[in-house]
C-alpha atoms as a PDB file:
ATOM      1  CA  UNK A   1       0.000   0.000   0.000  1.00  0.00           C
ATOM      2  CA  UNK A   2       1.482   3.106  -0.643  1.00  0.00           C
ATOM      3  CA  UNK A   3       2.354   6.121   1.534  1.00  0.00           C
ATOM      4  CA  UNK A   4       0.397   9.151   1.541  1.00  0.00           C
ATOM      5  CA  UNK A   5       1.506  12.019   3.226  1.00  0.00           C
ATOM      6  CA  UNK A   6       0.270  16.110   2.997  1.00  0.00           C
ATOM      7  CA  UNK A   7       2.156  17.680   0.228  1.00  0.00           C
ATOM      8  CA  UNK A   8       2.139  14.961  -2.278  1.00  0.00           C
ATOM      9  CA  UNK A   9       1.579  15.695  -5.938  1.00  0.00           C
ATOM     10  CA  UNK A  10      -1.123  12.612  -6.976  1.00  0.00           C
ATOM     11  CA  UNK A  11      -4.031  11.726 -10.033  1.00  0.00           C
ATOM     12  CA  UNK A  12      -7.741  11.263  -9.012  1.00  0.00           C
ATOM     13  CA  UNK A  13      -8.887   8.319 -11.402  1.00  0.00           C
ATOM     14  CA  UNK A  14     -11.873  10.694 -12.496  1.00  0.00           C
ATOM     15  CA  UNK A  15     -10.857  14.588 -11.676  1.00  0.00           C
ATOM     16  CA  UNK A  16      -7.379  14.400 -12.851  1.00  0.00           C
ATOM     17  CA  UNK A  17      -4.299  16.085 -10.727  1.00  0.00           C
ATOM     18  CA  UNK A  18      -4.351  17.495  -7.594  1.00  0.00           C
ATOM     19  CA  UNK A  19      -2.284  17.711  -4.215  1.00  0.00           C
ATOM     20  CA  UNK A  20      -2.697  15.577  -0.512  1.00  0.00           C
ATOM     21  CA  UNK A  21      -3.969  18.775   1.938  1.00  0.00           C
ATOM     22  CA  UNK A  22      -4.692  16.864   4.599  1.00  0.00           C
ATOM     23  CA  UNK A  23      -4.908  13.149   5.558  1.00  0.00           C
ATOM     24  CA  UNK A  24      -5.010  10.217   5.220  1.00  0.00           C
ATOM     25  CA  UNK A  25      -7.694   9.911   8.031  1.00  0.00           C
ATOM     26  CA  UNK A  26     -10.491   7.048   8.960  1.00  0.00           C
ATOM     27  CA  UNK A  27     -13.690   8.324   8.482  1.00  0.00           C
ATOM     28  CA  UNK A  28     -16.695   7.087  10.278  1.00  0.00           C
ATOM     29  CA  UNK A  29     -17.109   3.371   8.056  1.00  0.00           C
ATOM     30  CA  UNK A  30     -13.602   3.063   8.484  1.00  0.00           C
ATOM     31  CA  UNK A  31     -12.487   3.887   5.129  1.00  0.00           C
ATOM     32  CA  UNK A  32      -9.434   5.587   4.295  1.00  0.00           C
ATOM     33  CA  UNK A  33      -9.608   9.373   2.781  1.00  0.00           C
ATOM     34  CA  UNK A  34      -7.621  12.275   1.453  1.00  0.00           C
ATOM     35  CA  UNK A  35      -8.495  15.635   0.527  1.00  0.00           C
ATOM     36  CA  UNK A  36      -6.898  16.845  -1.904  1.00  0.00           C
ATOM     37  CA  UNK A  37      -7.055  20.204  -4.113  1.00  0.00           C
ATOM     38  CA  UNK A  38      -7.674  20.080  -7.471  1.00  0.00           C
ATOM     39  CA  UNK A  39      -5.630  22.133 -10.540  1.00  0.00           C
ATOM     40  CA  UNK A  40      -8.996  24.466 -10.706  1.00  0.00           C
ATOM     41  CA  UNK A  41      -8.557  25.230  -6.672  1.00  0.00           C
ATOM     42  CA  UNK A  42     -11.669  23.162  -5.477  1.00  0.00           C
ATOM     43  CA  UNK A  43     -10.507  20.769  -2.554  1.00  0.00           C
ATOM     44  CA  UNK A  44     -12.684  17.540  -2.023  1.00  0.00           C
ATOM     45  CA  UNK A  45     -12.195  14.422  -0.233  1.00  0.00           C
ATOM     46  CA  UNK A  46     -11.429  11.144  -1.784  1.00  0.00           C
ATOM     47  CA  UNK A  47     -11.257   7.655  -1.257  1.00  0.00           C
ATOM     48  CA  UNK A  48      -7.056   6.962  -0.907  1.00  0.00           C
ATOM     49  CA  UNK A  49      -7.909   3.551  -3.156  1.00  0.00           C
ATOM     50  CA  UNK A  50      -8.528   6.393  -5.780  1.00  0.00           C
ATOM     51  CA  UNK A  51      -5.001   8.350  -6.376  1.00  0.00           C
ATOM     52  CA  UNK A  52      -2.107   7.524  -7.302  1.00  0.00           C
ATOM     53  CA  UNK A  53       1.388   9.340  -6.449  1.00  0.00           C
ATOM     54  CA  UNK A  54       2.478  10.859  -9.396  1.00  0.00           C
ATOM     55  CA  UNK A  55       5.830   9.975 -10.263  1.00  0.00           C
ATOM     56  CA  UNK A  56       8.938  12.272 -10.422  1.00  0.00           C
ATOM     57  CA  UNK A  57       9.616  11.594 -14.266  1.00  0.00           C
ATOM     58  CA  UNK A  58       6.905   9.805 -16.679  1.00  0.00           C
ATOM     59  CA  UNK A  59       7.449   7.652 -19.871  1.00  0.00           C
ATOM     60  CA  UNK A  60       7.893  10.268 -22.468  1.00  0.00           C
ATOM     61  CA  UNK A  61      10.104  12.671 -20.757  1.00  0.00           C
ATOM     62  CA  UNK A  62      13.595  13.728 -22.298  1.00  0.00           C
ATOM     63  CA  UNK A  63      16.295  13.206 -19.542  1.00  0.00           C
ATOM     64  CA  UNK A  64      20.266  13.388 -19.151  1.00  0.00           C
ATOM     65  CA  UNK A  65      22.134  11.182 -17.427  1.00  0.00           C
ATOM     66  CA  UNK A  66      24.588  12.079 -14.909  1.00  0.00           C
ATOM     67  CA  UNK A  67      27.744   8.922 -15.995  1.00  0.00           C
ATOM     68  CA  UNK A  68      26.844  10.671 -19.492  1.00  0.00           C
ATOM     69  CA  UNK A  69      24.710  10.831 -22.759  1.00  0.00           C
ATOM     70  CA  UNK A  70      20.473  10.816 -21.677  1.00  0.00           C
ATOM     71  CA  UNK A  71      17.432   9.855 -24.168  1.00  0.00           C
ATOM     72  CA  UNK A  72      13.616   9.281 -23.486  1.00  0.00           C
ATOM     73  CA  UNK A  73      12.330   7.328 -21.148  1.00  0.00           C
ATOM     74  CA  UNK A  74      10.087   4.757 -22.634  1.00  0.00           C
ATOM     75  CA  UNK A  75       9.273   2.018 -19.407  1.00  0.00           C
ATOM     76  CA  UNK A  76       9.028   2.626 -15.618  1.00  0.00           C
ATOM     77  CA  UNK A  77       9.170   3.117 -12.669  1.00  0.00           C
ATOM     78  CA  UNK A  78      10.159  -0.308 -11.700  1.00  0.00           C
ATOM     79  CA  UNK A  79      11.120  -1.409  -8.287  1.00  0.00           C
ATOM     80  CA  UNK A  80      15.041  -2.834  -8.484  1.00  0.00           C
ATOM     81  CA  UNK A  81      15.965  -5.819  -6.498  1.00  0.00           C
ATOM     82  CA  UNK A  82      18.765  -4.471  -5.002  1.00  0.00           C
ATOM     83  CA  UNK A  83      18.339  -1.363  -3.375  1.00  0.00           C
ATOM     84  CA  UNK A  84      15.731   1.365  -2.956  1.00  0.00           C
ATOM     85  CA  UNK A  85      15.842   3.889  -5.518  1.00  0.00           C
ATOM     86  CA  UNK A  86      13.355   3.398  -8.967  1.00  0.00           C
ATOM     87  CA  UNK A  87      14.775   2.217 -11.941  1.00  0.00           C
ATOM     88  CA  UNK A  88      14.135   3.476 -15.198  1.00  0.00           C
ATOM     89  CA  UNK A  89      14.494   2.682 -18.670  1.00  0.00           C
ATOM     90  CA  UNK A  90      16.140   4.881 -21.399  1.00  0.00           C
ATOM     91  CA  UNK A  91      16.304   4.684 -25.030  1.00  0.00           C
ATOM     92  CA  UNK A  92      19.583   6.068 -26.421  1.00  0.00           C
ATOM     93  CA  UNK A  93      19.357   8.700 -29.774  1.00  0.00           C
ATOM     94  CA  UNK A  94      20.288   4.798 -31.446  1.00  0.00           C
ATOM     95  CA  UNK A  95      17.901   2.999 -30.308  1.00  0.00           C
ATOM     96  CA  UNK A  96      19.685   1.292 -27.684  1.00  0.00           C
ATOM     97  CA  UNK A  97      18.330   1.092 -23.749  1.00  0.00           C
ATOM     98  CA  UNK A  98      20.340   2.012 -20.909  1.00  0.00           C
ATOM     99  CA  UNK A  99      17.993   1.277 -17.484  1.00  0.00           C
ATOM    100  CA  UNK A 100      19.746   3.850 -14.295  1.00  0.00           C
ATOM    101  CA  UNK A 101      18.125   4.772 -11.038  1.00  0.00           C
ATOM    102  CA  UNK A 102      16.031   8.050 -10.355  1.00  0.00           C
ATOM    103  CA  UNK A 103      18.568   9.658  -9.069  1.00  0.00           C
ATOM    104  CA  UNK A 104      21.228   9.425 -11.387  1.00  0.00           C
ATOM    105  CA  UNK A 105      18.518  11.365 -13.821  1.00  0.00           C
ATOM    106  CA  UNK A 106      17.397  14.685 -14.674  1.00  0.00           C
ATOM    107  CA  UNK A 107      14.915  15.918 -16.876  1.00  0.00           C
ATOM    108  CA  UNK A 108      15.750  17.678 -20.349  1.00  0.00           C
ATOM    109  CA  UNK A 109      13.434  20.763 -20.753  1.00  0.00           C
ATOM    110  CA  UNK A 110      11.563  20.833 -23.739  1.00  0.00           C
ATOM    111  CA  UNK A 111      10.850  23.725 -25.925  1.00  0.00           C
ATOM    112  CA  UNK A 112       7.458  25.138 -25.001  1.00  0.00           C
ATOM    113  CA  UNK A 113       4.422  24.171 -26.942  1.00  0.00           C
ATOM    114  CA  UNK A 114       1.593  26.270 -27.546  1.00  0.00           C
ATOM    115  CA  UNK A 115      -1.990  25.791 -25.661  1.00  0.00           C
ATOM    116  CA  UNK A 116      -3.901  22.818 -27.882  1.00  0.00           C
ATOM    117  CA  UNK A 117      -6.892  24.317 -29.602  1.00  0.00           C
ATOM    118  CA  UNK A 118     -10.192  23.189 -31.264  1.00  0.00           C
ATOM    119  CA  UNK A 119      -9.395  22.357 -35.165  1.00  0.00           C
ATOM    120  CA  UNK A 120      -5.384  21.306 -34.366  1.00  0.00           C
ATOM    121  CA  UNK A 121      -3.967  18.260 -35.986  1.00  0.00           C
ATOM    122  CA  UNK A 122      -2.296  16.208 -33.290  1.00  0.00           C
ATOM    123  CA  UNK A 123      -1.539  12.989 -32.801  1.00  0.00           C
ATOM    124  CA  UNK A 124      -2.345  11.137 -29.415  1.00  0.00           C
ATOM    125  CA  UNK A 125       0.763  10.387 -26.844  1.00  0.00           C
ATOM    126  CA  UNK A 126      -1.671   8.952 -23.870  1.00  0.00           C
ATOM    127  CA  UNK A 127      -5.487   7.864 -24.274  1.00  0.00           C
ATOM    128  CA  UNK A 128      -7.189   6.953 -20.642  1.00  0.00           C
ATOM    129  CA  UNK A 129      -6.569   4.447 -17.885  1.00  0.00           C
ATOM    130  CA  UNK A 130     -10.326   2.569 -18.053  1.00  0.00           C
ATOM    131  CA  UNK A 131     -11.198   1.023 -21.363  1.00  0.00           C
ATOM    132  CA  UNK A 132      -9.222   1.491 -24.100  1.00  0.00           C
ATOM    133  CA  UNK A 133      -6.281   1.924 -22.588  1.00  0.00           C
ATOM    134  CA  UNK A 134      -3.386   1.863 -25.428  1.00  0.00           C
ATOM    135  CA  UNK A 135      -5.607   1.408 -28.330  1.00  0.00           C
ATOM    136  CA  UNK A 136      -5.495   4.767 -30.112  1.00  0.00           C
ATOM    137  CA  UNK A 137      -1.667   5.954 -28.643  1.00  0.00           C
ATOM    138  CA  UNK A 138       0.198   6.861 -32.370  1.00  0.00           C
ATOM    139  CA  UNK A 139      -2.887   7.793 -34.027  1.00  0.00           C
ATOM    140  CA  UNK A 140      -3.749  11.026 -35.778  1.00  0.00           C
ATOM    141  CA  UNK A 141      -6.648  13.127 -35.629  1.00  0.00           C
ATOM    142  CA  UNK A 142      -8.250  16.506 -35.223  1.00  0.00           C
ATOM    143  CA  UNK A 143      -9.103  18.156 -31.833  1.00  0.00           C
ATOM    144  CA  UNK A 144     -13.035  18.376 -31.205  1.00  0.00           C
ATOM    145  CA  UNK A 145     -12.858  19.461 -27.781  1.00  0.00           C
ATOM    146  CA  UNK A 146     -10.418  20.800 -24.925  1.00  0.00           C
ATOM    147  CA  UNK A 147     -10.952  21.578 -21.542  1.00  0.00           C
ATOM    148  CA  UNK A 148      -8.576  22.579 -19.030  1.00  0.00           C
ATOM    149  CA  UNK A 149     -10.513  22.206 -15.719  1.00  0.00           C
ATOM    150  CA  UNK A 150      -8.226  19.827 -14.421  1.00  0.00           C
ATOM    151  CA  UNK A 151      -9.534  16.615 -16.140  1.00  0.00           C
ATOM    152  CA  UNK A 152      -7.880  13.693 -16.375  1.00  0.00           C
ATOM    153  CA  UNK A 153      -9.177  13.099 -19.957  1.00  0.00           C
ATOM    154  CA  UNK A 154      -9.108  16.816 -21.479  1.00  0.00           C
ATOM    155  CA  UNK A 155      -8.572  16.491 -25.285  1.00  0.00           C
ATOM    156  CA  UNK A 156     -11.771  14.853 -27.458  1.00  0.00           C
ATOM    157  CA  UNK A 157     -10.069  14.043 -30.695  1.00  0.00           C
ATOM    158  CA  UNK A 158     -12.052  12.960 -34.050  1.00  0.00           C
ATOM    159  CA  UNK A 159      -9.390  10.212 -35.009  1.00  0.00           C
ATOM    160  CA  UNK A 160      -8.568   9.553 -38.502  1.00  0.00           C
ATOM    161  CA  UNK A 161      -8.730   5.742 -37.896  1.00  0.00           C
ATOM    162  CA  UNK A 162     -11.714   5.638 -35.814  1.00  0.00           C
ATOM    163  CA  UNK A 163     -11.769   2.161 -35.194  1.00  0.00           C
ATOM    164  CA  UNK A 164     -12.848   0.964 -31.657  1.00  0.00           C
ATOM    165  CA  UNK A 165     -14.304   4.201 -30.827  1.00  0.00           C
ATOM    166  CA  UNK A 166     -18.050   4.616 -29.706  1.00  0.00           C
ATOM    167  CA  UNK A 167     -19.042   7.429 -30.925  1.00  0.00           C
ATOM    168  CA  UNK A 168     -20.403   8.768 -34.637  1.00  0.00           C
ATOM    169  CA  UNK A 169     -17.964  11.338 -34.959  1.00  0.00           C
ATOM    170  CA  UNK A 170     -15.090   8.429 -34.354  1.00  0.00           C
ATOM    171  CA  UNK A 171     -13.503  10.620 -31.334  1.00  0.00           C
ATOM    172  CA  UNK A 172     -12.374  10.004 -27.872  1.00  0.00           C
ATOM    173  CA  UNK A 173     -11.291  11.703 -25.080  1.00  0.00           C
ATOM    174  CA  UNK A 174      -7.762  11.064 -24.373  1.00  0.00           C
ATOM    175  CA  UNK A 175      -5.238  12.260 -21.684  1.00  0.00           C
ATOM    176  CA  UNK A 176      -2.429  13.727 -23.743  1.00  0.00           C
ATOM    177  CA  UNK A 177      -1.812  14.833 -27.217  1.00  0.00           C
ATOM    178  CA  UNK A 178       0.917  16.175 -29.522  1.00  0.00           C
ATOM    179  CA  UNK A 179       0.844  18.364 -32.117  1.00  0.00           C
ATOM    180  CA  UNK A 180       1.388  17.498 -35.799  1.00  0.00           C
ATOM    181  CA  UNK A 181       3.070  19.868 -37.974  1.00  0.00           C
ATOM    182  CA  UNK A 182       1.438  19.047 -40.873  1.00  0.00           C
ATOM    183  CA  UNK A 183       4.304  20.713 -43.418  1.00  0.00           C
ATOM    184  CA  UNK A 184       6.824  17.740 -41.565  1.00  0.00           C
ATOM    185  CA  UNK A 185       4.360  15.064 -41.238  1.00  0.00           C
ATOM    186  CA  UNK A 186       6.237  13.103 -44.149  1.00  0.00           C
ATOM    187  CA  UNK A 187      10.080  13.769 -42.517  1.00  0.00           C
ATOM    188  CA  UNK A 188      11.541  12.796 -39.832  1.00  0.00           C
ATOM    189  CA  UNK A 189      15.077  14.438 -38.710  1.00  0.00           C
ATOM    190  CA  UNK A 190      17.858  12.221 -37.082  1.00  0.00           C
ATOM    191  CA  UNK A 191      21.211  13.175 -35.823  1.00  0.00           C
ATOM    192  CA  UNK A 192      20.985  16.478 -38.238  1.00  0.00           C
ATOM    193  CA  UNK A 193      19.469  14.943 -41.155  1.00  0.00           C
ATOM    194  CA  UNK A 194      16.207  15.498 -42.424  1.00  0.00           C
ATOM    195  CA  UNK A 195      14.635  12.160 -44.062  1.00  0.00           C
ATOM    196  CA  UNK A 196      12.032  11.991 -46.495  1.00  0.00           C
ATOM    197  CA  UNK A 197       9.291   9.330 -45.149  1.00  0.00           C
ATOM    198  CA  UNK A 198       7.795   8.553 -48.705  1.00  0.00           C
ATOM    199  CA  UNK A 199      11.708   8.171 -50.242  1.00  0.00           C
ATOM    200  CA  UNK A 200      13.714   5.098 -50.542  1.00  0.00           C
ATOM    201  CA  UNK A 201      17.542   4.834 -49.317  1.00  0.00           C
ATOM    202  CA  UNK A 202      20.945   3.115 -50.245  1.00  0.00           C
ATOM    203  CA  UNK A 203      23.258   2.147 -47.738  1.00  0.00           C
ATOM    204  CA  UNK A 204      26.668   1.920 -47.701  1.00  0.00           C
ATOM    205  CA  UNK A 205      26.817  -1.528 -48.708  1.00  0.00           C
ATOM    206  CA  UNK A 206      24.458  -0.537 -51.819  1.00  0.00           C
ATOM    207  CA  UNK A 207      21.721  -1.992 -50.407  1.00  0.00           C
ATOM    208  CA  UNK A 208      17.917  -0.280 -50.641  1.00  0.00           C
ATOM    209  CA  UNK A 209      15.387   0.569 -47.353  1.00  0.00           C
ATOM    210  CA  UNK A 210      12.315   2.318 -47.147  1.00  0.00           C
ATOM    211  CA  UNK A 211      10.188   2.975 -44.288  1.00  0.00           C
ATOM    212  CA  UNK A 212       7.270   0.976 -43.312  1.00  0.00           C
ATOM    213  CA  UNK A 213       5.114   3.449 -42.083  1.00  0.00           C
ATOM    214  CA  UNK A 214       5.511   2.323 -38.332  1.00  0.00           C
ATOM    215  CA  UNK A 215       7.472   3.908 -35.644  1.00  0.00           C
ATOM    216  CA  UNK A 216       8.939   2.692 -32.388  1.00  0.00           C
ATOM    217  CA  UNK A 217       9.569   4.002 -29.182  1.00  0.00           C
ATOM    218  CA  UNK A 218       9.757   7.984 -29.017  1.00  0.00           C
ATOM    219  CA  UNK A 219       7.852   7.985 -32.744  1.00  0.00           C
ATOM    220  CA  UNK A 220      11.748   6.741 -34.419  1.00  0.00           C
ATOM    221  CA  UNK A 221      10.716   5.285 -37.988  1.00  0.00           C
ATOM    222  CA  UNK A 222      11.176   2.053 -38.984  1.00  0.00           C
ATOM    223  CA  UNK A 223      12.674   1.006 -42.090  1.00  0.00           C
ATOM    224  CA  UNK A 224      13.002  -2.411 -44.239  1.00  0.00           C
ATOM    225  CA  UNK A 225      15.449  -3.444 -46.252  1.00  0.00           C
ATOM    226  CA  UNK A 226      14.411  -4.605 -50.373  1.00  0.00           C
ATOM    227  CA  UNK A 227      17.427  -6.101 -50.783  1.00  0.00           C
ATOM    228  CA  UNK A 228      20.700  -8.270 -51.057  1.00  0.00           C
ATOM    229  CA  UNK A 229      18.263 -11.145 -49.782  1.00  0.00           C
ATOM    230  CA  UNK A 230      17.890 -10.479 -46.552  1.00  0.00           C
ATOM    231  CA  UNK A 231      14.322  -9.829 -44.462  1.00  0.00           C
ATOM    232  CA  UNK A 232      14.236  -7.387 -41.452  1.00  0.00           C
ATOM    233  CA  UNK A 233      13.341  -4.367 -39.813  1.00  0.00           C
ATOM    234  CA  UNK A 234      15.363  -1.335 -37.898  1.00  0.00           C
ATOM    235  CA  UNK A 235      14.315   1.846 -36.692  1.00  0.00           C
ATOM    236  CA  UNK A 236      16.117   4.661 -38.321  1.00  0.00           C
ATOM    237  CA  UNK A 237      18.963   5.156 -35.665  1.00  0.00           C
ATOM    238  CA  UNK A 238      20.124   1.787 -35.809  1.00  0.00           C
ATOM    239  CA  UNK A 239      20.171   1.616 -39.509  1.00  0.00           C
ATOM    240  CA  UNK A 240      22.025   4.888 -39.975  1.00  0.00           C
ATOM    241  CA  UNK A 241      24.273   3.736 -36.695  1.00  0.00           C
ATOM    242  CA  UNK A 242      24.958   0.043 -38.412  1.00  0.00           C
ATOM    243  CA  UNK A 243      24.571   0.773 -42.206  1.00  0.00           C
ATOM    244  CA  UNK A 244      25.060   4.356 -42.880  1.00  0.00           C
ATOM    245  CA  UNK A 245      25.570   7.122 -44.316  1.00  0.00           C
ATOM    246  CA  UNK A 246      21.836   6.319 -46.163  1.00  0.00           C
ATOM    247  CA  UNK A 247      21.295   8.218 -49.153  1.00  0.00           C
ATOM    248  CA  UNK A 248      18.659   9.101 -51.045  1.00  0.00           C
ATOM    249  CA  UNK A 249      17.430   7.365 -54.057  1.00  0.00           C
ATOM    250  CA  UNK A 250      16.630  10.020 -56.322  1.00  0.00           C
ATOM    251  CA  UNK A 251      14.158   8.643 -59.335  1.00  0.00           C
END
């Protein structure tokens, strides 16, 4: 059971983020509570079975590491069985995963992003926690709705695969979104280099790839190779890293 304690930064299952005020306590059934104020100032008590800490870093977050080199974090917090302190893991710029404690990380800050707005092509980075969770992270899709009221869903987007949604206008209410630069949608820049999605490439060893449309971890591209007989898959920063320089085929 985890640890509440006043102070505490946590997530209502239903209202979103807030912070512990005062508790835990017992109330008169015996249940556990906290109340806790919410982003829009309103304070309320909860059952402690509904919030959950939230975490110092989150999956998504750029960080550096202090023995060198950083990347995103794309799994944890996981509990290590040696000692205290969370665990992490990172993917590398390459594609490769490097897993250090919390404390040994710090976050990268981002350049700021303007306020989402009604009509903006995004594409979704978190759906919700209670039914489809996962199903529509990657896809692309047009804002319907925003709130910012301290939600924990606050973005209704009309997806542009609108499979395993409920609703006629294909849309669902999702946690967190990114925005889509439409003008870039078909490039992707590595290490520099600005690739064209829709090209193919030769590699040093004169072999062709193209990219298959799918992305891994962080939204890196995947490519295939078409030839020299061979069958497989890389992201983009391993097959620069192994079989670069890739250059353009131009037709």
């Amino acid at each position: 059971m985890t640890d509440f304690k006043v102070g505490d930064t946590v997530t209502h299952n239903v209202r979103g983020d807030g912070e512990i005020t005062y508790g835990p306590y017992t109330d008169t059934f015996g249940r556990t509570h906290s109340v806790i104020r919410l982003t829009s100032g309103r304070e309320l008590a909860v059952p402690t079975s509904s919030i959950t800490v939230v975490p110092k870093f989150a999956v998504g977050d750029k960080v550096a590491y202090d023995y060198g080199g950083g990347g995103t974090l794309v799994a944890g917090p996981f509990k290590s069985e040696y000692h205290g302190e969370a665990i992490w893991v990172v993917e590398k710029a390459n594609g490769t995963h490097i897993t250090p404690t919390e404390n040994a990380l710090r976050k990268v800050d981002a350049e700021p992003t303007r306020e989402i707005k009604v009509g903006d092509r995004v594409r979704v980075v978190e759906d919700d926690k209670s039914y489809k969770t996962g199903k529509f992270i990657g896809r692309t899709g047009t804002i319907l709705g925003s709130r910012s009221d301290g939600r924990a869903l606050p973005f209704r987007v009309k997806l542009d695969d609108p499979s395993d949604t409920w609703d006629d206008e294909g849309s669902w209410w999702v946690k967190e979104v990114a925005l889509v630069n439409e003008a870039s949608a078909d490039t992707y820049e590595y290490e520099g280099v600005t690739y064209d999605l829709t090209a193919k490439y030769r590699d040093r060893d004169h072999d062709d790839w193209e990219f298959t449309g799918s992305t891994v971890s962080a939204g890196v591209p995947v490519m295939k190779i078409l030839t020299g007989g061979f069958c497989f898959e890389e992201p983009l920063s391993r097959a620069v890293d192994d079989y670069g320089p890739l250059t353009k085929i131009v037709s």
